[in-house]
Protein backbone atom coordinates (compact mmCIF):
# COMPACT_ATOMS: atom_id res chain seq x y z
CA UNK A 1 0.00 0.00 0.00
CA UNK A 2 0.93 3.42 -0.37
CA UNK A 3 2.28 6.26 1.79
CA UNK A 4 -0.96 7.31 4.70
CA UNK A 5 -1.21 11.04 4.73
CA UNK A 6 -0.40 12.46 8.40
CA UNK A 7 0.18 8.71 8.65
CA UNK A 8 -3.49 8.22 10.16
CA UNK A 9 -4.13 4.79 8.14
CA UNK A 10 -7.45 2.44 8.86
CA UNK A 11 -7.49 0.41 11.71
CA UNK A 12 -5.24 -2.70 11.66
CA UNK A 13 -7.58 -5.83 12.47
CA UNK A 14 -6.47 -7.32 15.97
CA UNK A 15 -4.21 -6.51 18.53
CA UNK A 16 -1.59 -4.70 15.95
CA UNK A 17 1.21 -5.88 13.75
CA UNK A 18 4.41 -6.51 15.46
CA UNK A 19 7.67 -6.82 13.40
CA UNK A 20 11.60 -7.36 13.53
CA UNK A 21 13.89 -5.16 11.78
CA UNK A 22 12.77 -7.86 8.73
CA UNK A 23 8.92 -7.53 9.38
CA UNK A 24 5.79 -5.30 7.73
CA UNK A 25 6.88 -3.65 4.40
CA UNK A 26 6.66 0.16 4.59
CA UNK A 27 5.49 1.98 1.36
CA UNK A 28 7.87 2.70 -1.58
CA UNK A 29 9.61 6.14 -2.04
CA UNK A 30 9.84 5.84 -5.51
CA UNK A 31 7.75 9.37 -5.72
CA UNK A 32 8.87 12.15 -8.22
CA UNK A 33 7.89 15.77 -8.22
CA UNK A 34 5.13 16.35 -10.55
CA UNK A 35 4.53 19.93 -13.21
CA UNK A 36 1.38 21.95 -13.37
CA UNK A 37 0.03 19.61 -15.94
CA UNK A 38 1.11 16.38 -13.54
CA UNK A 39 3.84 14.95 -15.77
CA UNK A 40 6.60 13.96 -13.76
CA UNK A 41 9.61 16.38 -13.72
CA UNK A 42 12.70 14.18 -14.59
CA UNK A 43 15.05 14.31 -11.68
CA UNK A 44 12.87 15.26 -9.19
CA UNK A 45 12.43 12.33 -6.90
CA UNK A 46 11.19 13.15 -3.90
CA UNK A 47 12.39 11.15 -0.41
CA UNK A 48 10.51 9.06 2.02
CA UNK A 49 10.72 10.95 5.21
CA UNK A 50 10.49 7.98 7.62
CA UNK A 51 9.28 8.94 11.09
CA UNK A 52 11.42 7.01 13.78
CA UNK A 53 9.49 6.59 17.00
CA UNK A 54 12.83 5.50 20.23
CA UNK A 55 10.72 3.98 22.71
CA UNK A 56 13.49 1.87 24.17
CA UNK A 57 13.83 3.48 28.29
CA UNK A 58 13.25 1.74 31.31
CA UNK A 59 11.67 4.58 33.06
CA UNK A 60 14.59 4.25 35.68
CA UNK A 61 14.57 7.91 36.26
CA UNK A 62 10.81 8.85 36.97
CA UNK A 63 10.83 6.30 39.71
CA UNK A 64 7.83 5.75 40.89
CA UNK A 65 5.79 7.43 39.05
CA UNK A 66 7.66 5.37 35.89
CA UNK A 67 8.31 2.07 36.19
CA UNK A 68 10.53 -0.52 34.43
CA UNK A 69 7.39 -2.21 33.26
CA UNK A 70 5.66 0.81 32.39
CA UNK A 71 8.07 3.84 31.55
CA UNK A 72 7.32 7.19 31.33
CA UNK A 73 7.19 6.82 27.10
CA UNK A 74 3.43 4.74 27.81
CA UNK A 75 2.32 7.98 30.67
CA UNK A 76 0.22 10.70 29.82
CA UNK A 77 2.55 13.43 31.96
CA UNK A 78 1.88 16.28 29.60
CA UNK A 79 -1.32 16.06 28.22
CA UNK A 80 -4.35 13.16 27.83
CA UNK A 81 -2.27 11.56 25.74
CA UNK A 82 1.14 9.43 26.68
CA UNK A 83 4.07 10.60 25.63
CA UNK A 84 5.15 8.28 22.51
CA UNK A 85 0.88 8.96 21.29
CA UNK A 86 2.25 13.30 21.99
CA UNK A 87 5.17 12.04 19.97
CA UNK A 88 3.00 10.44 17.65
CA UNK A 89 0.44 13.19 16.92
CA UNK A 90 3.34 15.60 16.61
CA UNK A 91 3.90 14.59 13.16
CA UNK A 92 0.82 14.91 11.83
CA UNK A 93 0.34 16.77 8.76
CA UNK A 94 3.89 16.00 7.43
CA UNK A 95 4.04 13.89 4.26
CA UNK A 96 5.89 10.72 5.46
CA UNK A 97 5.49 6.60 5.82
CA UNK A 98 3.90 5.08 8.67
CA UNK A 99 6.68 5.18 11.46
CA UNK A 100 9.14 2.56 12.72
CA UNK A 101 8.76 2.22 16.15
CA UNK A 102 12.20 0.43 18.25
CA UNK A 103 11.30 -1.11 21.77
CA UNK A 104 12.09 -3.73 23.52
CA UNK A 105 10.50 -6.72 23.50
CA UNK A 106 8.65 -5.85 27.46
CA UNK A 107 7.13 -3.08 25.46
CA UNK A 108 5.69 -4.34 22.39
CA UNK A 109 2.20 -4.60 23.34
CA UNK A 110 2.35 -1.12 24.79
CA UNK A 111 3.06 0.25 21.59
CA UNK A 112 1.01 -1.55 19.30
CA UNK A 113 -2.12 -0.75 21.98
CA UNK A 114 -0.87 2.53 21.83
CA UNK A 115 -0.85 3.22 18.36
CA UNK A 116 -4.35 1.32 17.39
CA UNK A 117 -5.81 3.58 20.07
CA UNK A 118 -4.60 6.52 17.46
CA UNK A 119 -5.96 4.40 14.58
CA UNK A 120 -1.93 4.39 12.99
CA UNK A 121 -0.56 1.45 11.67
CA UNK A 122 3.16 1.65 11.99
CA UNK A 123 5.37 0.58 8.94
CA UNK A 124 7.10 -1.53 11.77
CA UNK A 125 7.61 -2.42 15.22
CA UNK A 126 11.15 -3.22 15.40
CA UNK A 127 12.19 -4.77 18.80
CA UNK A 128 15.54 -4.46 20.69
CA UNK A 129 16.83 -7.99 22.30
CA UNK A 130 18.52 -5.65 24.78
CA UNK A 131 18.47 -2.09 24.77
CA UNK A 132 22.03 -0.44 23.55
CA UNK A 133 21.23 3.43 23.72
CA UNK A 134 20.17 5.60 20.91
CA UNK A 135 22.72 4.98 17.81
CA UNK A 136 22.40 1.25 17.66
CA UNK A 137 18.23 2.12 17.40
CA UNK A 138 18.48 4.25 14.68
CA UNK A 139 20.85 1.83 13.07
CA UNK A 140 18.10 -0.54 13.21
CA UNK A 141 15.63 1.87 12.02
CA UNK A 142 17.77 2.89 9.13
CA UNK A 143 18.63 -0.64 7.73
CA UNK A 144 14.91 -1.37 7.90
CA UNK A 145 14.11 1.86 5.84
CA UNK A 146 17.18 1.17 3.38
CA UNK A 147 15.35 -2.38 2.42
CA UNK A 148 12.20 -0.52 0.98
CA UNK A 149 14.00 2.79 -0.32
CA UNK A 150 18.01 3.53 -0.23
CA UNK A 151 17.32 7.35 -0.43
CA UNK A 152 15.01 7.50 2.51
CA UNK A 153 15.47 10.73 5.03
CA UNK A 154 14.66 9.41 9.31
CA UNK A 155 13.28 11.43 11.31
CA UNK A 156 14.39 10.21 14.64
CA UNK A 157 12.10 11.19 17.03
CA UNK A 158 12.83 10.29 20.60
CA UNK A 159 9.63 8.98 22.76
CA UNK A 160 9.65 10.77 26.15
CA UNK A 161 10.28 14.57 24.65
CA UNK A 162 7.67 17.21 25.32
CA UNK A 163 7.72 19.62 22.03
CA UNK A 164 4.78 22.08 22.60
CA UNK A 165 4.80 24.01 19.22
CA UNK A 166 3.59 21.20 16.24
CA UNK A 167 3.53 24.54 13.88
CA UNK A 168 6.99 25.19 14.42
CA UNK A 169 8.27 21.92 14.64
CA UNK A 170 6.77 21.11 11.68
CA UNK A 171 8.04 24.00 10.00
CA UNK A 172 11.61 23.03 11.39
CA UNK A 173 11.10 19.45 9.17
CA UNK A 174 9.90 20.98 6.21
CA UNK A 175 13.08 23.47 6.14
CA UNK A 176 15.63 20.31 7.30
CA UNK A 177 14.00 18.15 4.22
């Protein structure tokens, strides 16, 4: 299937997809700028931007309030929503693929229940064996995102952030891409 606008894609039947860095495909970049007339402009091809969801902490420093079990990434602490859903909804609007998601494998269910309850199918749910900090993630993240499109543009997005201004930080990705 193609690219979901603002990534906000049907329902997925059951309790979600889960992947490995091998798993659900994640739409094709192969997109090219188009003219007034909608003939495609030769050279033009446009990149997947690839939203890249880190949900990998143990919630070690929020103690009590987060637990190892359930880190601060799965609480609502600024809003109704938890903070990977804020993280989430935060990229709205922009013109990427369903995101990757990296966890661990505690976590999986927490993030497939979280995203269905947003109605987003991610492109994949890639799980950790053990989690290694943030550059080994994104390494993950990025191999799976080379297999469908070797030009594709991350946007690593880290789960437990509080960014208040979407307009601006969208306008931040549109200038960086």
């Amino acid at each position: 299937p193609g690219g979901c606008r603002g990534r906000r894609c049907a329902p997925f039947p059951g309790p979600g997809p889960l992947a490995s860095a091998r798993g659900l495909p994640i739409p094709s970049g192969d997109r090219r700028a188009t003219g007034v007339a909608g003939n495609e402009i030769p050279g033009t091809r446009i990149r997947m931007l690839v939203p890249v969801l880190l949900s990998g902490g143990v919630g070690s420093r929020l103690w009590p309030v987060s637990r190892e079990a359930y880190p601060k990434q799965f609480l609502p602490l600024a809003s109704e929503l938890s903070m990977l859903q804020e993280t989430l909804a935060r990229t709205d609007g922009l013109e990427a693929a369903p995101p990757l998601v990296v966890c661990n494998e505690e976590h999986r269910f927490l993030v497939a229940e979280q995203l269905r309850q947003l109605a987003v199918a991610p492109g994949a749910i890639i799980l950790e064996r053990e989690g290694r900090n943030t550059a080994p993630a994104v390494a993950l993240a990025a191999l799976r995102a080379l297999a469908t499109d070797p030009e594709a543009t991350l946007l690593v997005l880290p789960a437990d952030h509080i960014i208040r201004d979407r307009e601006a930080f969208a306008a931040a990705v549109d200038t960086a891409v």
